[in-house]
C-alpha atoms as a PDB file:
ATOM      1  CA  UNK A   1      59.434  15.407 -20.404  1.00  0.00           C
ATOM      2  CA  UNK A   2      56.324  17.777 -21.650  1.00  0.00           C
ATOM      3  CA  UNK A   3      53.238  18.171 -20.047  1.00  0.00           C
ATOM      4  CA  UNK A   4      50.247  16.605 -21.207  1.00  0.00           C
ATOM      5  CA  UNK A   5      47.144  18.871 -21.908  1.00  0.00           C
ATOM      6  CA  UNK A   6      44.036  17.734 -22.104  1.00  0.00           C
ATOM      7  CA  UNK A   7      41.543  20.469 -22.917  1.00  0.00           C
ATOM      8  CA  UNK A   8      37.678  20.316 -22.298  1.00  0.00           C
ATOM      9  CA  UNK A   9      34.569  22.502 -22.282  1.00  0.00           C
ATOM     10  CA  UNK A  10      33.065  24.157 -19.138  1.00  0.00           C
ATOM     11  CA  UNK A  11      29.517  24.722 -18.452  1.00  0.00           C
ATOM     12  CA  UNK A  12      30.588  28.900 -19.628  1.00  0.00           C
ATOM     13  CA  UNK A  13      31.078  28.739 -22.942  1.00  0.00           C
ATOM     14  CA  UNK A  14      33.722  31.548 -22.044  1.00  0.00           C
ATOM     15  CA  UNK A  15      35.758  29.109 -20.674  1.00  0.00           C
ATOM     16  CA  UNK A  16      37.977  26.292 -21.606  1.00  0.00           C
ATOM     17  CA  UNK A  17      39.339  23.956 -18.560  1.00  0.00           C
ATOM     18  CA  UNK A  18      43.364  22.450 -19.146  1.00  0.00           C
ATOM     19  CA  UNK A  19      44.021  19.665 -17.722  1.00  0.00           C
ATOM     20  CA  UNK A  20      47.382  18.775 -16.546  1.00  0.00           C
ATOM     21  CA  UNK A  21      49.945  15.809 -16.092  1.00  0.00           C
ATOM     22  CA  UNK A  22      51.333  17.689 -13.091  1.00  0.00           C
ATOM     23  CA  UNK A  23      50.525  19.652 -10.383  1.00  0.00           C
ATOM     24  CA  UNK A  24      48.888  23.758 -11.555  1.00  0.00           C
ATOM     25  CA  UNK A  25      49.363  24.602  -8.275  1.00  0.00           C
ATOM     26  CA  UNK A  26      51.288  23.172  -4.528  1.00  0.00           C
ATOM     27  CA  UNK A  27      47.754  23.780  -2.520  1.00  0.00           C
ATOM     28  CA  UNK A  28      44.777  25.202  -2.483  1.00  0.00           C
ATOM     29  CA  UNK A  29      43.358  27.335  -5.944  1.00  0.00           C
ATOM     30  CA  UNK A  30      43.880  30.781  -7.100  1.00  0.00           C
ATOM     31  CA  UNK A  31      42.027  33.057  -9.127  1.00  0.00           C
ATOM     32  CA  UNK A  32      43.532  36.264 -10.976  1.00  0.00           C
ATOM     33  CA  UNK A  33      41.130  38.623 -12.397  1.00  0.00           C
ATOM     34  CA  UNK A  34      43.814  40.197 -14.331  1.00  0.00           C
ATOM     35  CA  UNK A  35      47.111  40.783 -15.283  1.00  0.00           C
ATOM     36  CA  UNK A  36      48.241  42.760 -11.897  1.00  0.00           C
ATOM     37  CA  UNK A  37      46.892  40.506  -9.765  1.00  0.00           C
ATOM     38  CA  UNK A  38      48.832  37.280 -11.891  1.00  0.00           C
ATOM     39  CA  UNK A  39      52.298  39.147 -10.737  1.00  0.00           C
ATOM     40  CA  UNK A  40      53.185  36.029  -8.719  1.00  0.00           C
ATOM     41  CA  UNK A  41      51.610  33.267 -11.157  1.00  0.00           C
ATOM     42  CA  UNK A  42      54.160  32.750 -14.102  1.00  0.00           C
ATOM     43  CA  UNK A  43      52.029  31.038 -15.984  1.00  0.00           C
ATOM     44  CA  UNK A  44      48.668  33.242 -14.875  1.00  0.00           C
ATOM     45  CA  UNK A  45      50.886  36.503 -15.705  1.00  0.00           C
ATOM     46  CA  UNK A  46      51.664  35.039 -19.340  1.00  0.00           C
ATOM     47  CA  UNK A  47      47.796  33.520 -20.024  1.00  0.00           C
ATOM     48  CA  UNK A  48      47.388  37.490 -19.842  1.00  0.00           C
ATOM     49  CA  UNK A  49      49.267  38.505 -22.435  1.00  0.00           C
ATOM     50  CA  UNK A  50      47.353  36.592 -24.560  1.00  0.00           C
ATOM     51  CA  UNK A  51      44.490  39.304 -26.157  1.00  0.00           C
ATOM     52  CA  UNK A  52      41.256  38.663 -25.036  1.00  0.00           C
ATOM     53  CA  UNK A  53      42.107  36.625 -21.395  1.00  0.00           C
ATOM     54  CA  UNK A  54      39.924  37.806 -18.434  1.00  0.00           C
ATOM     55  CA  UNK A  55      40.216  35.311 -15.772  1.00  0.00           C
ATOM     56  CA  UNK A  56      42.962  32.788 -15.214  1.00  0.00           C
ATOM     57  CA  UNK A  57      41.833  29.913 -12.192  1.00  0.00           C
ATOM     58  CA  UNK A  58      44.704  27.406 -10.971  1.00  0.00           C
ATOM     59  CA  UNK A  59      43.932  24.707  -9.112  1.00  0.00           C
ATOM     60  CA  UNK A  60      45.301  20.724  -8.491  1.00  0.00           C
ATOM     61  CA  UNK A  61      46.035  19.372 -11.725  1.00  0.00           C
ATOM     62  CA  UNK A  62      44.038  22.339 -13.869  1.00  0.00           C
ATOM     63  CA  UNK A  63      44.215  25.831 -15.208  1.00  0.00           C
ATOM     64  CA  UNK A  64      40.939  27.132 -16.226  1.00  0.00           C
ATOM     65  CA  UNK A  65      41.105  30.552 -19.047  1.00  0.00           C
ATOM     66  CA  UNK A  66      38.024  32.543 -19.505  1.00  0.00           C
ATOM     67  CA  UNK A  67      37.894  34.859 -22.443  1.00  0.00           C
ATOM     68  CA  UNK A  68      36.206  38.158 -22.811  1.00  0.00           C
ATOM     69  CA  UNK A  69      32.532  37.723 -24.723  1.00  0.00           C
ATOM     70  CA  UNK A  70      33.848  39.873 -27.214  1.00  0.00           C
ATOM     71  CA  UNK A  71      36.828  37.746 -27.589  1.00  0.00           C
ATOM     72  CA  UNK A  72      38.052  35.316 -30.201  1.00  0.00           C
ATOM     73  CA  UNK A  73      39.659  31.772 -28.810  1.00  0.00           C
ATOM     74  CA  UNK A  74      43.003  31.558 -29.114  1.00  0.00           C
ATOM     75  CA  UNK A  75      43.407  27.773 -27.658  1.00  0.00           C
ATOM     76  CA  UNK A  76      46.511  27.164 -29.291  1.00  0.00           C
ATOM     77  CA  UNK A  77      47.917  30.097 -27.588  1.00  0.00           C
ATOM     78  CA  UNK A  78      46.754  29.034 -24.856  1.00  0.00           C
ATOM     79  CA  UNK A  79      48.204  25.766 -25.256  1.00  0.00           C
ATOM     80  CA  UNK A  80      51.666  27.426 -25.929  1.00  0.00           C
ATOM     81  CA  UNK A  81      51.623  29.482 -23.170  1.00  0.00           C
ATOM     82  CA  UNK A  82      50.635  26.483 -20.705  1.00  0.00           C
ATOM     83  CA  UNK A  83      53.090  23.817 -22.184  1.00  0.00           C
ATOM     84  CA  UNK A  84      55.926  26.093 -21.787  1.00  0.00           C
ATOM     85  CA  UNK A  85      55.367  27.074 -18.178  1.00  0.00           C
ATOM     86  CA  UNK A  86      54.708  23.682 -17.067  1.00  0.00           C
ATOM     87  CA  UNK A  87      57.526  21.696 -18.866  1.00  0.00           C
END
């Protein structure tokens, strides 16, 4: 069975909040600033490859991707990238 997404706005308009049919995360929240620090986040680690990602924010049921200001958004990258780790 696939995950459902259900994207939605943020109060930063640099930011785009996913929200999940399952669990993001077992406990607690984690943030990753970049792609070194997302070494032990599958899904965090591939939200980086995507151009343009500068923070990546797990927690409960939601993964929240902030782009860089300069950036375009790629959501259905995004999208692609979250579907596949999750399902």
């Amino acid at each position: 069975m696939s995950v459902q997404i259900t994207p939605s706005t943020t109060p930063n308009e640099n930011a785009m909040k996913y929200t999940l049919s399952c669990q993001a995360i077992d406990s607690g929240y984690k943030t990753f600033a970049n792609a070194e620090a997302a070494e032990e986040s599958a899904v965090a680690k591939a939200l980086f490859a995507i151009d343009g990602v500068a923070q990546v924010f797990l927690m409960a049921d939601f993964v929240t991707v902030t782009k860089k200001v300069e950036s375009n958004w790629s959501e259905s990258s995004v999208l692609a990238v979250i579907e596949s780790s999750y399902s």
